[in-house]
C-alpha atoms as a PDB file:
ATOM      1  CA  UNK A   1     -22.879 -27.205  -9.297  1.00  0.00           C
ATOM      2  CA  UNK A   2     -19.437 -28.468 -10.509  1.00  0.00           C
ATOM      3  CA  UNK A   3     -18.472 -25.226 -11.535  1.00  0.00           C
ATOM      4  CA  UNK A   4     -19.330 -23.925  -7.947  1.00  0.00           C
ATOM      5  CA  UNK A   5     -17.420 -26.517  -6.029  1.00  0.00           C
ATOM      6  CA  UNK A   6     -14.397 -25.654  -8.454  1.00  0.00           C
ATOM      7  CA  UNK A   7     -14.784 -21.792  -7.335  1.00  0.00           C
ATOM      8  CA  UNK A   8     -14.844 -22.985  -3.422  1.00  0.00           C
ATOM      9  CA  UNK A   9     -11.769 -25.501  -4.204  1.00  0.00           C
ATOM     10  CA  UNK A  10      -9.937 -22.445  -5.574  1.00  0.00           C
ATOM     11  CA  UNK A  11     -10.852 -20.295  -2.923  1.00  0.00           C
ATOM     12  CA  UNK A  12      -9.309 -22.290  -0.660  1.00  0.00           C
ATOM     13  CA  UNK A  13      -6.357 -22.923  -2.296  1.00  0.00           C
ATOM     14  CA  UNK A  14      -5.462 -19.168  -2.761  1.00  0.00           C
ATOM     15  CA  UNK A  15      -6.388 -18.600   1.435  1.00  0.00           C
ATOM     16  CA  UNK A  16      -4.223 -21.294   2.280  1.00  0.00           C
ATOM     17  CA  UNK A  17      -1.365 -19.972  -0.468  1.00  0.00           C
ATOM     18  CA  UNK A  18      -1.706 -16.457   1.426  1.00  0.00           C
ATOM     19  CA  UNK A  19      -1.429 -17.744   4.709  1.00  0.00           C
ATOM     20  CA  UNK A  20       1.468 -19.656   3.716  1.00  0.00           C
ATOM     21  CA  UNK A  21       3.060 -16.624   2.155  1.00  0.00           C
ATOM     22  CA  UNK A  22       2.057 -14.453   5.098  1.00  0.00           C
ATOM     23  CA  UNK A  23       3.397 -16.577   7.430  1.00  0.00           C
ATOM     24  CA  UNK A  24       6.812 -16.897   5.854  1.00  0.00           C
ATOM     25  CA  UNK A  25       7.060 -13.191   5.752  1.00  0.00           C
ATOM     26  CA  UNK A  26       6.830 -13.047   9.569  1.00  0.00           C
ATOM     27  CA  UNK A  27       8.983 -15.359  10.129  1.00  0.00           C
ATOM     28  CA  UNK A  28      11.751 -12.927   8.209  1.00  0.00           C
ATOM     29  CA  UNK A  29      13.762 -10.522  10.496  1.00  0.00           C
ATOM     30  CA  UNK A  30      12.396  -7.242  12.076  1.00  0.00           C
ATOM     31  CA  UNK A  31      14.592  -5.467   9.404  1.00  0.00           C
ATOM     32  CA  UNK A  32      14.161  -7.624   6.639  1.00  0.00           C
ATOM     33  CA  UNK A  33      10.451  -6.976   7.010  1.00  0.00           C
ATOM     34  CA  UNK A  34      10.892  -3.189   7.397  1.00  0.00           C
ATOM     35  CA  UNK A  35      12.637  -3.409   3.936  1.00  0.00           C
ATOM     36  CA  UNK A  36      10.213  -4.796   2.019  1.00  0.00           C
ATOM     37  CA  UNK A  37       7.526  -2.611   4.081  1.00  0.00           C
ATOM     38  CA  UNK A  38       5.674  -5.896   5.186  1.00  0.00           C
ATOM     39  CA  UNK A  39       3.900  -5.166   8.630  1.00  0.00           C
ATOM     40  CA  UNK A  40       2.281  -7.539  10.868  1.00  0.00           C
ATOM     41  CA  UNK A  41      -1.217  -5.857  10.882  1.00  0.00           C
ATOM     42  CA  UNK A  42      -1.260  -7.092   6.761  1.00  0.00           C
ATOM     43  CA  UNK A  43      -2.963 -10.771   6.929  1.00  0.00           C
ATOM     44  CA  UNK A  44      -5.408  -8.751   9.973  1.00  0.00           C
ATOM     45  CA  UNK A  45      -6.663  -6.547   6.725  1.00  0.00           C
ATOM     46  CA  UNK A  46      -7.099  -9.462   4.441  1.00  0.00           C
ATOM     47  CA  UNK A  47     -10.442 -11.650   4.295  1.00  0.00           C
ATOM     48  CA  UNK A  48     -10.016 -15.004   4.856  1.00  0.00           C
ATOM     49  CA  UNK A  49     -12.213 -16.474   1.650  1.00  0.00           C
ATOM     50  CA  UNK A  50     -14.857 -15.244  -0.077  1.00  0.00           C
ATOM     51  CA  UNK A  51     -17.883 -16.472   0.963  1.00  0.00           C
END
């Protein structure tokens, strides 16, 4: 059971690590963003979490 709660905990940590990520990436410039070939539609493709 421990090792499941640890999975969950880490689950969680990476979705909230993305989100952060994600969010700081549309916060960039239009042309920044374009650069790096980041488009909004990216965190709409992503699952949240895994279960």
């Amino acid at each position: 059971m421990l090792k499941s709660l640890n999975r969950i905990r880490a689950a969680f940590a990476q979705a909230s690590k993305r989100r952060r990520t994600t969010r700081e990436l549309n916060e960039l410039p239009t042309e920044i963003q374009k650069d790096i070939g980041w488009h909004e539609r990216a965190e709409l493709d992503e699952i949240r979490l895994p279960f």
